[in-house]
N, C-alpha and C. Protein backbone atom coordinates (compact mmCIF):
# COMPACT_ATOMS: atom_id res chain seq x y z
N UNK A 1 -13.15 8.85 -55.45
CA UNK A 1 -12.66 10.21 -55.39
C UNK A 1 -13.04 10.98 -56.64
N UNK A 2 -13.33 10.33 -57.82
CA UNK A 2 -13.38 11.01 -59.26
C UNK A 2 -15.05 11.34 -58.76
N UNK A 3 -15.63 10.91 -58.07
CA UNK A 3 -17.05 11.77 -57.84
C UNK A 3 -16.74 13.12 -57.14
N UNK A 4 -16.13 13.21 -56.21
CA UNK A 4 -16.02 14.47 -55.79
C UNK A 4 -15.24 15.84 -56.53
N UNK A 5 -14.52 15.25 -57.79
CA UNK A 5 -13.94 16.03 -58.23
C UNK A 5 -14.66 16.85 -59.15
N UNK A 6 -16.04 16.44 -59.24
CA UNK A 6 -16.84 16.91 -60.07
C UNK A 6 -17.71 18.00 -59.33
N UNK A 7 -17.83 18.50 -57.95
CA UNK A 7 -18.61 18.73 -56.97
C UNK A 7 -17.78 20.31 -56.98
N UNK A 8 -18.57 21.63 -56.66
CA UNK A 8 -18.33 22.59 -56.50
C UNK A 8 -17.72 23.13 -55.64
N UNK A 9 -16.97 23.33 -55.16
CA UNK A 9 -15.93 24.38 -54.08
C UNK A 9 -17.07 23.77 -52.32
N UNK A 10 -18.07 24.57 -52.55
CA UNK A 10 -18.71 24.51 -51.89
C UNK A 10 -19.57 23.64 -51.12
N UNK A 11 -19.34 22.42 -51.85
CA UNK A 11 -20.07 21.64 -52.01
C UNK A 11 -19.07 20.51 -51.20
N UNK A 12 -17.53 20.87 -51.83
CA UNK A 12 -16.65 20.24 -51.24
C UNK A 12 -16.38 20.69 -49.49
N UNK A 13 -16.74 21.92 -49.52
CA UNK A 13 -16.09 22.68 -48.51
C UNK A 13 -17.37 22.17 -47.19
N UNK A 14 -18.60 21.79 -47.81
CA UNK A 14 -19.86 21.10 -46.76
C UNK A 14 -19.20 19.84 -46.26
N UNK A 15 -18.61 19.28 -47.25
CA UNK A 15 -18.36 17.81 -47.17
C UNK A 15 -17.10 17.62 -45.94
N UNK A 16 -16.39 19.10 -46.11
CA UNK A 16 -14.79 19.17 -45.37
C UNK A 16 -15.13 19.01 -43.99
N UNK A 17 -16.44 19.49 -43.77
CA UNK A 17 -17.22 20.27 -42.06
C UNK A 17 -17.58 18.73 -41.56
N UNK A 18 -17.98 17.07 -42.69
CA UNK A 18 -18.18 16.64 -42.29
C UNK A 18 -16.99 15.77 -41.94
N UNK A 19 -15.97 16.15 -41.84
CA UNK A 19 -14.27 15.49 -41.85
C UNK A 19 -14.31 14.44 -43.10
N UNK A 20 -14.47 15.02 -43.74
CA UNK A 20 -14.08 14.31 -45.24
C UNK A 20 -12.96 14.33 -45.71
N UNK A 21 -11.99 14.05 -45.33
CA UNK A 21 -10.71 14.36 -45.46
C UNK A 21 -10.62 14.10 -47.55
N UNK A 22 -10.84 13.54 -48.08
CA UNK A 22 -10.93 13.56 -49.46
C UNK A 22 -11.61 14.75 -50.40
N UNK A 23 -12.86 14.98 -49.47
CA UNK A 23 -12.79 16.60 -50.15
C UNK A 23 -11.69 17.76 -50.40
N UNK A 24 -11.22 17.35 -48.84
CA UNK A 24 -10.25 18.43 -48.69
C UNK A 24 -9.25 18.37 -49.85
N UNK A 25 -8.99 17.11 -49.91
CA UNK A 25 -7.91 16.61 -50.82
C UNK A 25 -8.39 17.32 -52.07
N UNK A 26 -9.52 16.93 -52.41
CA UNK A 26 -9.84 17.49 -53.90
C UNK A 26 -9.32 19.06 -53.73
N UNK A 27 -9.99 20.01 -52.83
CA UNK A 27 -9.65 21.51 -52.76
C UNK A 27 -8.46 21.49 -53.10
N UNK A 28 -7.46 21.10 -52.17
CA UNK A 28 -6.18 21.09 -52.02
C UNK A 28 -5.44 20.99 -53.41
N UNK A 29 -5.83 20.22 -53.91
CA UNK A 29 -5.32 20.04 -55.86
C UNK A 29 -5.54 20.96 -56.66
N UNK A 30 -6.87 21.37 -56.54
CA UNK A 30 -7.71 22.41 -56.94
C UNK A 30 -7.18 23.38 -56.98
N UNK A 31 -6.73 24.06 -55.91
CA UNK A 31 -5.91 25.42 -55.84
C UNK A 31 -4.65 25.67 -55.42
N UNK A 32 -3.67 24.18 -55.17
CA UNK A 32 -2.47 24.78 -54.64
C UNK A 32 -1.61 25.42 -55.30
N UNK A 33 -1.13 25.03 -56.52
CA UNK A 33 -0.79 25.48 -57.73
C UNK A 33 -0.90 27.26 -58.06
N UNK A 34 -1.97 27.39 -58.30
CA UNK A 34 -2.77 29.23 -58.75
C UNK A 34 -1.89 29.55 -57.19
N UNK A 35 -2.28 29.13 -56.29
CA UNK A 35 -2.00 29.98 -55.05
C UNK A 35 -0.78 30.02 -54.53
N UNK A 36 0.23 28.87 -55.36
CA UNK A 36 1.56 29.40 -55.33
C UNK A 36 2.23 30.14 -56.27
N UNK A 37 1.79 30.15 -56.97
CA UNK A 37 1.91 31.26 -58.38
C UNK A 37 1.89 32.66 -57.90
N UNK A 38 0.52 32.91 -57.15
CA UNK A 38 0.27 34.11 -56.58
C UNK A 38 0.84 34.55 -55.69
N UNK A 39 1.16 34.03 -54.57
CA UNK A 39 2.19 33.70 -53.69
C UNK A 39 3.99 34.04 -54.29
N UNK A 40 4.28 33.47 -54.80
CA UNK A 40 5.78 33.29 -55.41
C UNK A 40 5.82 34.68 -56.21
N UNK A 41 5.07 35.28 -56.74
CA UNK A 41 5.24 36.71 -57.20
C UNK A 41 5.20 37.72 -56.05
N UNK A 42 5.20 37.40 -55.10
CA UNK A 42 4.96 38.29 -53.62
C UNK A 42 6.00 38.06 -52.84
N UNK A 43 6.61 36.88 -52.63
CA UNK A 43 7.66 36.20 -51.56
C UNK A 43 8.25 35.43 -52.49
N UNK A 44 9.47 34.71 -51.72
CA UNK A 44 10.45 33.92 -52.11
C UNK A 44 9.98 32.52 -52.47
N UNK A 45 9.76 31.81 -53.37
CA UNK A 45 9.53 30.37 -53.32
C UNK A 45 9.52 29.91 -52.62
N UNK A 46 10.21 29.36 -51.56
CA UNK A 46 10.56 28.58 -50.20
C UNK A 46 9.37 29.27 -49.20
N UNK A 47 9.15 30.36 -48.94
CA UNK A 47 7.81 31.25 -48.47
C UNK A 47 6.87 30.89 -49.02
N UNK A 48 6.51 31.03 -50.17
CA UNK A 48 5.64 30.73 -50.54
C UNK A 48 4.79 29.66 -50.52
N UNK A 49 5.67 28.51 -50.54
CA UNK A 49 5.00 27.12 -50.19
C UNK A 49 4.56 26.85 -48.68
N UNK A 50 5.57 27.52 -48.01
CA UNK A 50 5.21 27.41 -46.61
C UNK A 50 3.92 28.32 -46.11
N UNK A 51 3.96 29.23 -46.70
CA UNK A 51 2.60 29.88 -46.71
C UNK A 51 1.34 29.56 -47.24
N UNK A 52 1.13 28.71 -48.51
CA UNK A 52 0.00 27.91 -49.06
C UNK A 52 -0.23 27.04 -47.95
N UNK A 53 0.85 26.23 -47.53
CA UNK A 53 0.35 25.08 -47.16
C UNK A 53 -0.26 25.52 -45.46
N UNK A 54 0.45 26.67 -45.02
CA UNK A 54 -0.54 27.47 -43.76
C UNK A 54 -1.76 27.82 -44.03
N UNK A 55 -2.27 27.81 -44.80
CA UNK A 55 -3.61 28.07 -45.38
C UNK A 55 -4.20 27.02 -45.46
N UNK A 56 -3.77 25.94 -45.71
CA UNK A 56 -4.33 24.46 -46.48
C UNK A 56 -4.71 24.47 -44.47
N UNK A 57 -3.49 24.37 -44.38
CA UNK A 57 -3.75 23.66 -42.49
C UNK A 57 -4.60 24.45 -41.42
N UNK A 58 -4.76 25.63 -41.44
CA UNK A 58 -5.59 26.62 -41.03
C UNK A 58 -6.88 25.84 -41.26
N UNK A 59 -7.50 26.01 -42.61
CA UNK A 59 -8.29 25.83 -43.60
C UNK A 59 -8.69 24.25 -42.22
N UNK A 60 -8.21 23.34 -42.70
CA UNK A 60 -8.80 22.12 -42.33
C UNK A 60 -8.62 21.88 -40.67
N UNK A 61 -7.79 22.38 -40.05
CA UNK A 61 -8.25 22.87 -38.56
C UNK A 61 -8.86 23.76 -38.18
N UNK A 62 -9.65 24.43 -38.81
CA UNK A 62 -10.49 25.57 -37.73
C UNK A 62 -11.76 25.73 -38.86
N UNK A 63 -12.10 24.21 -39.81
CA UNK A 63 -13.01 24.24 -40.99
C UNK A 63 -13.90 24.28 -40.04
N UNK A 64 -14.48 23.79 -38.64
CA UNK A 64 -15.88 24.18 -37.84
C UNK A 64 -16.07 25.56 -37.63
N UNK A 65 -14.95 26.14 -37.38
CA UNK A 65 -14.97 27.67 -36.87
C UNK A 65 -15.08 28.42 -37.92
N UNK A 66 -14.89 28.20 -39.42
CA UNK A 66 -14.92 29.07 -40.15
C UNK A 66 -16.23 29.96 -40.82
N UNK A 67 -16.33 30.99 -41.20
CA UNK A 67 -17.88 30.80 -41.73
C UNK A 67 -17.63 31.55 -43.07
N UNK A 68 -17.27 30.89 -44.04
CA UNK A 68 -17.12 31.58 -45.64
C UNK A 68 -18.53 32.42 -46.08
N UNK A 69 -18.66 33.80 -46.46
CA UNK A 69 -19.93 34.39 -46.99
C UNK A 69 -19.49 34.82 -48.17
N UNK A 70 -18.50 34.07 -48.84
CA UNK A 70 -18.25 34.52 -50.62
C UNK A 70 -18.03 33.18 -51.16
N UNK A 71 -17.47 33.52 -51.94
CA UNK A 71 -16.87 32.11 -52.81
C UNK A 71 -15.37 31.11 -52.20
N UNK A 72 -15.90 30.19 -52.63
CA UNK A 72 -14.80 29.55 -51.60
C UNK A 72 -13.17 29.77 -52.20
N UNK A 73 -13.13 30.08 -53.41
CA UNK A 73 -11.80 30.12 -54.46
C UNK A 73 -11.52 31.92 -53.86
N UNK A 74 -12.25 32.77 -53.64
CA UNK A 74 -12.44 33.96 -53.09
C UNK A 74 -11.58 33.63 -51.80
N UNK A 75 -11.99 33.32 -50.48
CA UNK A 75 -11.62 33.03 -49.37
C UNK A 75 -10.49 32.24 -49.46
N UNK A 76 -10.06 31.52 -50.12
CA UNK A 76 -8.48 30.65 -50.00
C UNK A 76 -7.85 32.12 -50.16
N UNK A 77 -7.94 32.58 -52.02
CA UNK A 77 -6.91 33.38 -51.54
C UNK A 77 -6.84 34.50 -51.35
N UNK A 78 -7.81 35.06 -50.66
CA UNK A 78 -8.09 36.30 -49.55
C UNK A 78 -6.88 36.19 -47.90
N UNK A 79 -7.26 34.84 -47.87
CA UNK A 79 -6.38 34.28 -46.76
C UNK A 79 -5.18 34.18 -46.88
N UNK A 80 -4.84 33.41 -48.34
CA UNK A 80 -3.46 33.81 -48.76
C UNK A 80 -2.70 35.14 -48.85
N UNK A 81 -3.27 35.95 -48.94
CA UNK A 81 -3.02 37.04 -48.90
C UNK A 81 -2.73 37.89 -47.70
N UNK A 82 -3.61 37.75 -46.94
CA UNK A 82 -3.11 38.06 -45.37
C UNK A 82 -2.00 37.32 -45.04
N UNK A 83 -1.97 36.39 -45.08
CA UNK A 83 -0.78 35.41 -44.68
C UNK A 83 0.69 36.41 -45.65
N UNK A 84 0.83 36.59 -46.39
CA UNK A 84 1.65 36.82 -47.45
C UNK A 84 2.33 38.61 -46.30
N UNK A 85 0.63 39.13 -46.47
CA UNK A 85 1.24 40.58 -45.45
C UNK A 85 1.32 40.42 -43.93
N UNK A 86 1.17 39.61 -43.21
CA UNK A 86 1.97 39.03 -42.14
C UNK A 86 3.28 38.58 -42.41
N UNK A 87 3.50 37.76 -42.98
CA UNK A 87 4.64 37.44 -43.46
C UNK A 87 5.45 38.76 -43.23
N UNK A 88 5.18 39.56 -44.77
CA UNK A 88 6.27 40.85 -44.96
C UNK A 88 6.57 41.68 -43.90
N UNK A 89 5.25 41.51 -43.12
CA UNK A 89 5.31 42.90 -41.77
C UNK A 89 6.15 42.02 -40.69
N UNK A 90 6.09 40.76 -40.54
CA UNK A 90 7.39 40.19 -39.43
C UNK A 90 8.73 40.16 -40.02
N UNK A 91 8.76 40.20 -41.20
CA UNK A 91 10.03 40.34 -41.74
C UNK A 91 10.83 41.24 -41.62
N UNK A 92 9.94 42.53 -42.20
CA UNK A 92 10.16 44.20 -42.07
C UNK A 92 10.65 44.32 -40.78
N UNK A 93 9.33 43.82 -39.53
CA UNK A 93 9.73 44.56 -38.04
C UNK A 93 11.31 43.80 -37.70
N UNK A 94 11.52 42.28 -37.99
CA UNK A 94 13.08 41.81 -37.43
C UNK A 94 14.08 42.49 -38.23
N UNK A 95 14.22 43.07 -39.58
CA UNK A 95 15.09 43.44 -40.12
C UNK A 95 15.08 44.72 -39.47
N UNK A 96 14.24 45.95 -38.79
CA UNK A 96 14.29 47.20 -38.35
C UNK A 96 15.31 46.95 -37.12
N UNK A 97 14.41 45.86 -36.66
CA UNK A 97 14.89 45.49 -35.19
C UNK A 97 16.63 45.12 -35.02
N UNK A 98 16.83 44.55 -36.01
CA UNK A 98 18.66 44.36 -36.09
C UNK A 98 19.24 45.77 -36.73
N UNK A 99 18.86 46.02 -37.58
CA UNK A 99 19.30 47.50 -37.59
C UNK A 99 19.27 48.25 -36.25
N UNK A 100 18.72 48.45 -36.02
CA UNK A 100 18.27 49.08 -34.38
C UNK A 100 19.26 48.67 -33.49
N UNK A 101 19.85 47.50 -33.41
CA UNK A 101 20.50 47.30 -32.64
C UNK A 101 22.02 47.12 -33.05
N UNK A 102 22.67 47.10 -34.83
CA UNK A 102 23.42 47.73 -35.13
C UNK A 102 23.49 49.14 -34.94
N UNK A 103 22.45 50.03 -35.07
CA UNK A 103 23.09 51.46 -35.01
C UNK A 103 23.48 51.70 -33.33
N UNK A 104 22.51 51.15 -32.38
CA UNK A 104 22.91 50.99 -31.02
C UNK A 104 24.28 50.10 -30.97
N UNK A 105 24.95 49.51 -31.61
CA UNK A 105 25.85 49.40 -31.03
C UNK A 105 27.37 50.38 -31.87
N UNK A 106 26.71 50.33 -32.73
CA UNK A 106 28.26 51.41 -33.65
C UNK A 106 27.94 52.81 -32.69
N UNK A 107 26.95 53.49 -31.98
CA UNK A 107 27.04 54.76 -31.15
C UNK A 107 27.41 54.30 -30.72
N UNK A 108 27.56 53.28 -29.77
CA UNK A 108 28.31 53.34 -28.19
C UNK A 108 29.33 52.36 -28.03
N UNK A 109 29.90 52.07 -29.25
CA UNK A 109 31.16 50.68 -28.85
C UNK A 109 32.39 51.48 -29.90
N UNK A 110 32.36 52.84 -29.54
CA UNK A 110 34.07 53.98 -29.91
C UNK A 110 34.99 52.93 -28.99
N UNK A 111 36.01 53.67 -29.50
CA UNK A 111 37.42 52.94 -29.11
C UNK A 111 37.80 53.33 -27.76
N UNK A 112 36.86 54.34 -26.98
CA UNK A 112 37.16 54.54 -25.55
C UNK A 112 37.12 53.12 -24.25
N UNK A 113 37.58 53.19 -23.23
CA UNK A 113 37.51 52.06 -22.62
C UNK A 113 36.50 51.58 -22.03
N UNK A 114 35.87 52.69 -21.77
CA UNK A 114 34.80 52.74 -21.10
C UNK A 114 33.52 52.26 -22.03
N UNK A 115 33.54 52.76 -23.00
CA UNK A 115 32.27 51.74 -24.02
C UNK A 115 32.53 50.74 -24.37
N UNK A 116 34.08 50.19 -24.20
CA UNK A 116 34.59 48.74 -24.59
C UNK A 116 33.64 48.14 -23.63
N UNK A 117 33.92 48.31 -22.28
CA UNK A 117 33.24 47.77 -21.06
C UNK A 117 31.55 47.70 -21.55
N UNK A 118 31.21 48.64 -21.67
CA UNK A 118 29.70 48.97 -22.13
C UNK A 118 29.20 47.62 -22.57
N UNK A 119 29.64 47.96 -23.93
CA UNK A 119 29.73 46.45 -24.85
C UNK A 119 29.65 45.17 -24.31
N UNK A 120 30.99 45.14 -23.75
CA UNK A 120 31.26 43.50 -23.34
C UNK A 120 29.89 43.61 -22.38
N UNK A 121 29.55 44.34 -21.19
CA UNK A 121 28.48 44.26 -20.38
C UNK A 121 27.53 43.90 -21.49
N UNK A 122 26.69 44.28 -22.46
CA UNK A 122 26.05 44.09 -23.57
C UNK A 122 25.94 42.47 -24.05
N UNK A 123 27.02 42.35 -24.34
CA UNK A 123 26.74 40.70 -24.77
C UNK A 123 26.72 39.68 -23.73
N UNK A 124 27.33 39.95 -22.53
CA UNK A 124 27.32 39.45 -21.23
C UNK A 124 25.93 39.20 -20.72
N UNK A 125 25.26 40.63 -21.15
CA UNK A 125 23.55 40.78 -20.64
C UNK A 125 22.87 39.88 -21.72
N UNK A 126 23.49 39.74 -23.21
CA UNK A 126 22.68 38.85 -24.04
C UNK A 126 22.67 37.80 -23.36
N UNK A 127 23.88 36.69 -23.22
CA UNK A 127 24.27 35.80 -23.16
C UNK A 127 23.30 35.26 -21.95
N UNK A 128 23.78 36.18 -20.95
CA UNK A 128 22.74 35.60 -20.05
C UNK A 128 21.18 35.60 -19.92
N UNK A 129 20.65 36.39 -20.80
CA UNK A 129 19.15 36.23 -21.01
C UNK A 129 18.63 35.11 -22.13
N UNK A 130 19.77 34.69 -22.77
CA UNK A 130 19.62 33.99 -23.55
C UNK A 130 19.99 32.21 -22.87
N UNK A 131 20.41 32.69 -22.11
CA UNK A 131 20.92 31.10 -21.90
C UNK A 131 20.04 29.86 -21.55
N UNK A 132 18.47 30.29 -21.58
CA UNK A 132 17.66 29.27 -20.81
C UNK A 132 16.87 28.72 -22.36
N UNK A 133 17.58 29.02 -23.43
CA UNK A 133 17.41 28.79 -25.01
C UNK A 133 18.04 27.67 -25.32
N UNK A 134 17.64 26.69 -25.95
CA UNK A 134 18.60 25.64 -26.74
C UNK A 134 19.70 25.96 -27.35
N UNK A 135 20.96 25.33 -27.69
CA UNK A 135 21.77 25.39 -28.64
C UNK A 135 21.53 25.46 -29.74
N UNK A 136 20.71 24.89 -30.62
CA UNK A 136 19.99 25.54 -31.74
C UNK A 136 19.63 27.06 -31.80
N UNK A 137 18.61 27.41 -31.10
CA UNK A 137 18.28 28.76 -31.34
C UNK A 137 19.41 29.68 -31.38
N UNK A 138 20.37 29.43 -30.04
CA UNK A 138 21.25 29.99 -30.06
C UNK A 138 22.24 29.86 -31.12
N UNK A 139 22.63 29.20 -31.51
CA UNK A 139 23.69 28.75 -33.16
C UNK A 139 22.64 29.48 -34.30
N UNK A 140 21.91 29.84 -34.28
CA UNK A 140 20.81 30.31 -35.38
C UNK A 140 20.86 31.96 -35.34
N UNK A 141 21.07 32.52 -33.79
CA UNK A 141 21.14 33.83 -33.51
C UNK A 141 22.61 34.50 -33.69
N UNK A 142 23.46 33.57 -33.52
CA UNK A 142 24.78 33.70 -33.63
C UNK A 142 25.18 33.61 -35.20
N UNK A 143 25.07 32.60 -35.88
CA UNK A 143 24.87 32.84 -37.46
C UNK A 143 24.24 33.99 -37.62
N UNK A 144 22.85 33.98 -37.34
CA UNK A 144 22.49 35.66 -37.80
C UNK A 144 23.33 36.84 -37.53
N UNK A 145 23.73 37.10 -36.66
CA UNK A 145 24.20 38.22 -36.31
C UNK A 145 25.96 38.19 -37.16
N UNK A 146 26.80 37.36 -37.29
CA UNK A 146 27.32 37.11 -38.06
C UNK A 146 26.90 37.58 -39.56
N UNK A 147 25.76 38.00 -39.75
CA UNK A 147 25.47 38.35 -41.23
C UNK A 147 24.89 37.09 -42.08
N UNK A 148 25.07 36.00 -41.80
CA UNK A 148 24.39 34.51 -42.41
C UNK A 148 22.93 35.15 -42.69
N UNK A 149 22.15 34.49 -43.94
CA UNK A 149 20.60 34.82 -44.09
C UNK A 149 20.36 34.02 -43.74
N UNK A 150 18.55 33.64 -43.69
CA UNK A 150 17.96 32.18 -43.53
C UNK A 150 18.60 31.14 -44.05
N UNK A 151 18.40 31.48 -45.27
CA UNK A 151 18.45 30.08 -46.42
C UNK A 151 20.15 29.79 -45.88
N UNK A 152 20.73 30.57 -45.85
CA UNK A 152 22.32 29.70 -45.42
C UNK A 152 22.47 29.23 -44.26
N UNK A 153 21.85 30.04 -43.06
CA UNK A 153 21.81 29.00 -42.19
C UNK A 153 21.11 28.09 -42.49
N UNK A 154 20.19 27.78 -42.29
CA UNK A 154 19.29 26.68 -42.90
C UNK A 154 20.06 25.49 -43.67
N UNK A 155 20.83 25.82 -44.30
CA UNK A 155 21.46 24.70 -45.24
C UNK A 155 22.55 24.34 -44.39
N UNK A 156 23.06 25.66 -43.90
CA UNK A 156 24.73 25.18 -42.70
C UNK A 156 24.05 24.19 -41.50
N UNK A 157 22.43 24.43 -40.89
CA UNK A 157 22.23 23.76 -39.97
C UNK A 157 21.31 22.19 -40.16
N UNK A 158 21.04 22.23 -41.93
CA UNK A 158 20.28 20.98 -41.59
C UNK A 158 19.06 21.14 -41.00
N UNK A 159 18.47 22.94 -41.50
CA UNK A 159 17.56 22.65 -40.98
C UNK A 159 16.20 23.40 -41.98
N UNK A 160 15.03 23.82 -42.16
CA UNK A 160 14.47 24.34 -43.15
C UNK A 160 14.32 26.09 -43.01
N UNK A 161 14.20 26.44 -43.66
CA UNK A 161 14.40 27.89 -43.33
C UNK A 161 13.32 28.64 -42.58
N UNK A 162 11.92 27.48 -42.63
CA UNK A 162 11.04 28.72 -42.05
C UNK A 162 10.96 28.27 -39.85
N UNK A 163 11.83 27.19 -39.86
CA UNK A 163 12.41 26.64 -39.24
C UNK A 163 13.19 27.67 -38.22
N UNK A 164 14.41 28.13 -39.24
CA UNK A 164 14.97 29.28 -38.96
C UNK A 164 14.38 30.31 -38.45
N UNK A 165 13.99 30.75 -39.90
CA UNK A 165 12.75 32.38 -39.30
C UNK A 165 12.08 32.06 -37.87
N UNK A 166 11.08 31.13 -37.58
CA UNK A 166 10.49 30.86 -36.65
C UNK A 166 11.20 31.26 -35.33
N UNK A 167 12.44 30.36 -35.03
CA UNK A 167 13.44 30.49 -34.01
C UNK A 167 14.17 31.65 -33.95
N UNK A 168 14.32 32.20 -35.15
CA UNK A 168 15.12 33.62 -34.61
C UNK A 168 14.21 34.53 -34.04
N UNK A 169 13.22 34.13 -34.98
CA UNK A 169 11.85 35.64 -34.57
C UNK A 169 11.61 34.96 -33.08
N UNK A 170 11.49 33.99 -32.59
CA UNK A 170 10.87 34.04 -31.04
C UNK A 170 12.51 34.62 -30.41
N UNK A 171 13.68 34.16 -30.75
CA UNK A 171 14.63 35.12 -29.95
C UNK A 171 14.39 36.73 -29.88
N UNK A 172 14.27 36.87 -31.32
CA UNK A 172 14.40 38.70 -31.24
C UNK A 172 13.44 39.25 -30.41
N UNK A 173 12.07 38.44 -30.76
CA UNK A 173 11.23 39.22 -30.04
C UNK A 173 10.90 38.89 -28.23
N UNK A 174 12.08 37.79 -27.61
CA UNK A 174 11.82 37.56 -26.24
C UNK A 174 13.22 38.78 -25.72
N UNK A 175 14.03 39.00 -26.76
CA UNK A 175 15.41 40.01 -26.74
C UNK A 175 14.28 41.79 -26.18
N UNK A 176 13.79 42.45 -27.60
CA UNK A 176 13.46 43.14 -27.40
C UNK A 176 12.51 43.21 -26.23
N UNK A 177 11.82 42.29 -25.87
CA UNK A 177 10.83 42.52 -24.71
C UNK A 177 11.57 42.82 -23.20
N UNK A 178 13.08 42.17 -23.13
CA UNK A 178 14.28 42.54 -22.17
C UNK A 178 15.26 43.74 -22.18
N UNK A 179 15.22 43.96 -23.68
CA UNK A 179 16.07 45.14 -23.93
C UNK A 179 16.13 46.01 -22.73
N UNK A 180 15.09 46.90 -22.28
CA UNK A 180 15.37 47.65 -21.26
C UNK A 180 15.86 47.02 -20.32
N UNK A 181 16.10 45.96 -19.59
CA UNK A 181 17.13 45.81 -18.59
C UNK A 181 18.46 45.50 -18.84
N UNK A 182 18.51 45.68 -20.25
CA UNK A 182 19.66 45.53 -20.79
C UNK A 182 20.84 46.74 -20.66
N UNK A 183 19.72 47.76 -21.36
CA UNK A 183 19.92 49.06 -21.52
C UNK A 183 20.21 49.71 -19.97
N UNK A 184 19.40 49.49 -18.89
CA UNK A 184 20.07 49.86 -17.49
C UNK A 184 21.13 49.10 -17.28
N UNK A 185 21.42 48.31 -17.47
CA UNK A 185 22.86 47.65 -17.22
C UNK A 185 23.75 48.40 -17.72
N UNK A 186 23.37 48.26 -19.24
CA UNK A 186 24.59 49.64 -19.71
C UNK A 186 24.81 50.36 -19.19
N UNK A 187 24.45 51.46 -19.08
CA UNK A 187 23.65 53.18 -18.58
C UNK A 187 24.52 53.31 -17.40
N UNK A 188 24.59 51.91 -16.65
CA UNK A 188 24.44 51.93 -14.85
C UNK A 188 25.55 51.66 -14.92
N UNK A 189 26.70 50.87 -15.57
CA UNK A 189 28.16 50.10 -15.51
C UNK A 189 29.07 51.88 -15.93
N UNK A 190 28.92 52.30 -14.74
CA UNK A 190 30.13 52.99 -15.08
C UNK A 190 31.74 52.93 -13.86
């Protein structure tokens, strides 16, 4: 292995195409470090690692498909970097998205009886679009909405946080894709 460590980015990165899994290794040493540094000034630590190492795994599954035309220390963290603003932009859109559906529910759940009903129809319509979900996801959506962040659920469930993120974001976003028949349910329950 101390021969390859002497071998250029590139040189390593020929060797990766031939499943050299020890090149990779060398890269991998090479830059994980700088690229969590860079990383961790952008996102949360716990993100951050999970995001290098999406790069590392990217990187060595789709090394046939790839075609680098710069420097290979260039392209890690070019990639890192996209990864980093994906990251923020799924973050951004689920945090809009619960807002969104706090301010939808403080308009229409007044102390009249009739939006009480509204409501309960509301979580009735969750419940049941939700129900073909594991108990996990569901204990994860329910903590959330409760106000719990990742990292606490995560620690309340024994489970890792991007773990979390993962599972809530496929709820929210199989939620919003139903919302409108949600919303006629409301509308229609009078």
């Amino acid at each position: 292995m101390s021969n390859l460590e002497h071998l250029l980015d590139e040189e390593l990165y020929a060797l990766m195409l031939e499943d050299k899994r020890a090149a990779f290794h060398v890269i991998y040493q090479r830059y994980k470090a700088a690229m969590l540094i860079y990383a961790a000034k952008r996102v949360p630590l716990e993100i951050a690692e999970d995001l290098v190492h999406d790069v590392f795994i990217r990187i060595w599954n789709n090394r046939n498909e790839i075609e680098i035309s710069e420097k290979f220390a260039g392209y890690l963290f070019k990639s890192l970097r996209h990864m980093i603003i994906d990251h923020m932009a799924k973050d951004a859109n689920a945090q809009k998205y619960l807002d969104a559906l706090s301010t939808f529910a403080e308009t229409y759940s007044m102390d009249r009886a009739d939006d009480k009903l509204r409501e309960a129809l509301f979580l009735e319509g969750i419940q049941l679009l939700l129900q073909h979900f594991n108990p996990q996801y569901l204990e994860i959506f329910k903590l959330r909405i409760e106000g719990y962040s990742n990292p606490e659920i995560a620690e309340k469930l024994g489970l890792s946080e991007k773990t979390v993120r993962n599972q809530y974001s496929i709820i929210l976003k199989y939620l919003k894709d139903k919302l409108p028949f949600l919303l006629i349910l409301l509308l229609t329950a009078r």
